[in-house]
Protein backbone atom coordinates (compact mmCIF):
# COMPACT_ATOMS: atom_id res chain seq x y z
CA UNK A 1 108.66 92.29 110.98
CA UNK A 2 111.40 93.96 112.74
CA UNK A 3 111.84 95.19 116.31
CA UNK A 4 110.12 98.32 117.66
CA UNK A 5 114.39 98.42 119.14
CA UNK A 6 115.72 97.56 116.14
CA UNK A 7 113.52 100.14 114.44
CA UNK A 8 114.59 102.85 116.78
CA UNK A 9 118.36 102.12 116.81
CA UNK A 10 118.18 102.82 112.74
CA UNK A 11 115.49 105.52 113.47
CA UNK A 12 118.38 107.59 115.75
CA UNK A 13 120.65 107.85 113.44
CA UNK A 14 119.18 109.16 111.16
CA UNK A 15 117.72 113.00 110.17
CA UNK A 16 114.56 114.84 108.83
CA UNK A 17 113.93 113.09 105.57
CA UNK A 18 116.11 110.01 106.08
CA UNK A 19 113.58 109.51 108.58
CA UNK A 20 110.48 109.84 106.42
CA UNK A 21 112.08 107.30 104.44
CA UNK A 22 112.53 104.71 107.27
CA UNK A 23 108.95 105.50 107.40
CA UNK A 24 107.68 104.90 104.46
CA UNK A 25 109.93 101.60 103.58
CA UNK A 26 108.61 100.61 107.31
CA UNK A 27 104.80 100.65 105.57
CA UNK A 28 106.15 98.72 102.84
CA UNK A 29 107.14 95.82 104.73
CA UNK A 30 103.88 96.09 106.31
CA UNK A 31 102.63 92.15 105.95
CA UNK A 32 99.71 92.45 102.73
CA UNK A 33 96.21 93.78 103.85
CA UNK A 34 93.29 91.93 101.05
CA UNK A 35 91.20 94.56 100.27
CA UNK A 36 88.41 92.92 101.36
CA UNK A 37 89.25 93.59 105.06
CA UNK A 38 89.17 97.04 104.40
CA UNK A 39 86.40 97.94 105.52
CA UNK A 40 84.61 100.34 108.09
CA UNK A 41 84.24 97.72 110.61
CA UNK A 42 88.28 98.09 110.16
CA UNK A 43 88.85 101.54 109.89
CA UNK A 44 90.32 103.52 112.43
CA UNK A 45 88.75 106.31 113.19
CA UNK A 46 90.16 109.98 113.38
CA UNK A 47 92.94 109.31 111.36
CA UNK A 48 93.86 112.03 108.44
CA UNK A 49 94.36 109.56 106.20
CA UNK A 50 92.48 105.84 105.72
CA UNK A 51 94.12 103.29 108.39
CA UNK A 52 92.62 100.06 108.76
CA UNK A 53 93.65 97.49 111.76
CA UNK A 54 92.16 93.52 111.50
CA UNK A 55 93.10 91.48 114.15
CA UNK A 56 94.24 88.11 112.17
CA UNK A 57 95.09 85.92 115.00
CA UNK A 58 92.64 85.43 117.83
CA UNK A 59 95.19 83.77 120.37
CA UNK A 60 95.46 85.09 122.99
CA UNK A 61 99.03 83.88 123.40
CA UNK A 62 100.13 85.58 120.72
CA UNK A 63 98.47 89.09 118.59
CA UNK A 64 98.62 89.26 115.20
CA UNK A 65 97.35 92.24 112.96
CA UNK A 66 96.88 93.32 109.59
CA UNK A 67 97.12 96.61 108.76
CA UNK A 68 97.11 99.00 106.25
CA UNK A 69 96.90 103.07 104.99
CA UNK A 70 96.35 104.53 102.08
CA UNK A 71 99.32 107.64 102.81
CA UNK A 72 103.04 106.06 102.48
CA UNK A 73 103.87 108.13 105.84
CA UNK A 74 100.90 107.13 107.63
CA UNK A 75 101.24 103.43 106.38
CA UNK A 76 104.92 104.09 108.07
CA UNK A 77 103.07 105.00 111.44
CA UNK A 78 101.18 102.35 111.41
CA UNK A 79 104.06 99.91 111.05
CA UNK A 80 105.52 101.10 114.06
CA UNK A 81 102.24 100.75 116.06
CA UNK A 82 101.79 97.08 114.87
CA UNK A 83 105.98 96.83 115.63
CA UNK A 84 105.04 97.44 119.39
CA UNK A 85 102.42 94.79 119.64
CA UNK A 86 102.66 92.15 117.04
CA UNK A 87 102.70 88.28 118.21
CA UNK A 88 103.16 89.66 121.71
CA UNK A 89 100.55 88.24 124.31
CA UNK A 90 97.28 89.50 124.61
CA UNK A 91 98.03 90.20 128.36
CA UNK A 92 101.81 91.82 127.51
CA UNK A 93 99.68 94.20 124.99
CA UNK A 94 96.53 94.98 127.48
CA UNK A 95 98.95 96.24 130.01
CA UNK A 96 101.72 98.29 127.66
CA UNK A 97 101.67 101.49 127.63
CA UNK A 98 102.37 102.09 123.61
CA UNK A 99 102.88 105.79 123.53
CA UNK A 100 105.68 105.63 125.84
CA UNK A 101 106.99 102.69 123.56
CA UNK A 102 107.04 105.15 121.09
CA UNK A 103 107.84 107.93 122.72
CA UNK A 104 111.42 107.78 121.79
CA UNK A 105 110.70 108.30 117.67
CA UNK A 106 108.83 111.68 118.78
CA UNK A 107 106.50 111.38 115.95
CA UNK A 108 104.93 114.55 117.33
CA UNK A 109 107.55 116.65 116.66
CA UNK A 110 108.35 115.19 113.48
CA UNK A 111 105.69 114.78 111.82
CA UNK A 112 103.03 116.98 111.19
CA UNK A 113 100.08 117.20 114.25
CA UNK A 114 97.18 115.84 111.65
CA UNK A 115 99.51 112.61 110.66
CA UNK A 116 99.78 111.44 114.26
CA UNK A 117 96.06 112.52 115.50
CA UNK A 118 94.80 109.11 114.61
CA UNK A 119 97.55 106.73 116.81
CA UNK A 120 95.76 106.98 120.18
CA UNK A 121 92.42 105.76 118.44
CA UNK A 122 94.75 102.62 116.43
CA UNK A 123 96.50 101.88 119.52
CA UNK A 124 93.21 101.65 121.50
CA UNK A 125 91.70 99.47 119.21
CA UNK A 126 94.57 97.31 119.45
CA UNK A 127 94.84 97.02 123.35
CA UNK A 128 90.81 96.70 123.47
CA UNK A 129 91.41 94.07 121.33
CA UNK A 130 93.71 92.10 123.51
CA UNK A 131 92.16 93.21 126.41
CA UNK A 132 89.04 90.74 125.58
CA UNK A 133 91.23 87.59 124.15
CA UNK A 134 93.24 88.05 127.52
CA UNK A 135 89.89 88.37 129.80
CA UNK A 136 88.14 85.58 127.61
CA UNK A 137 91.61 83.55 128.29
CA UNK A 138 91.34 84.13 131.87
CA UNK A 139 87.75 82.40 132.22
């Protein structure tokens, strides 16, 4: 998976619809999700469309998520949320403040308000998530 910097650096130069496509290919390089882990144990809530986040790896030196949507731009969101985060350490990720991380693609003002409602909820998940392989590494 590429850089959340790498992502951006392509991300800038680029306009309106050459950016939905970045989006969307992003979501198709999105590492496989088996259907069987989507489920609603998985699914993030408040999202317009279906977005499911599985936390694969349970190291807490290093994250690793599955993820998956069933709306190509959405799917494309998600892949930048999982960018930020993936095989970082469970401390690194507790701490981070992902918004500002992805601040600089302004998905608010390029993408509809209903497409982006759901990333606080997926990026919560994900921090809660290494917020208890981090505490549980600390005991």
């Amino acid at each position: 998976m590429r850089t959340l910097s790498d992502i951006l650096e392509e991300y800038e130069f680029l306009e309106g619809d050459e950016r939905y496509g970045l989006l969307i290919e992003l979501g198709r390089t999105l590492e496989p999700m088996p259907d069987a882990l989507k489920t609603d144990a998985t699914l993030v809530r408040g999202c317009s469309a279906a977005v499911w986040v599985y936390p694969a790896g349970h190291e807490a030196e290093r994250l690793h998520f599955l993820a998956d949507s069933n709306a190509a731009i959405t799917k494309g969101i998600v892949a930048l949320v999982i960018a930020a985060v993936q095989d970082k350490p469970a401390t690194d990720v507790a701490a981070m403040d992902v918004m500002a991380a992805l601040a600089p693609f302004d998905l608010r003002n390029q993408l509809s308000s209903n497409r982006t409602q759901g990333v606080p909820n997926m990026i919560a998940l994900v921090q809660e998530h290494a917020a208890r392989l981090a505490a549980a590494g600390k005991e």
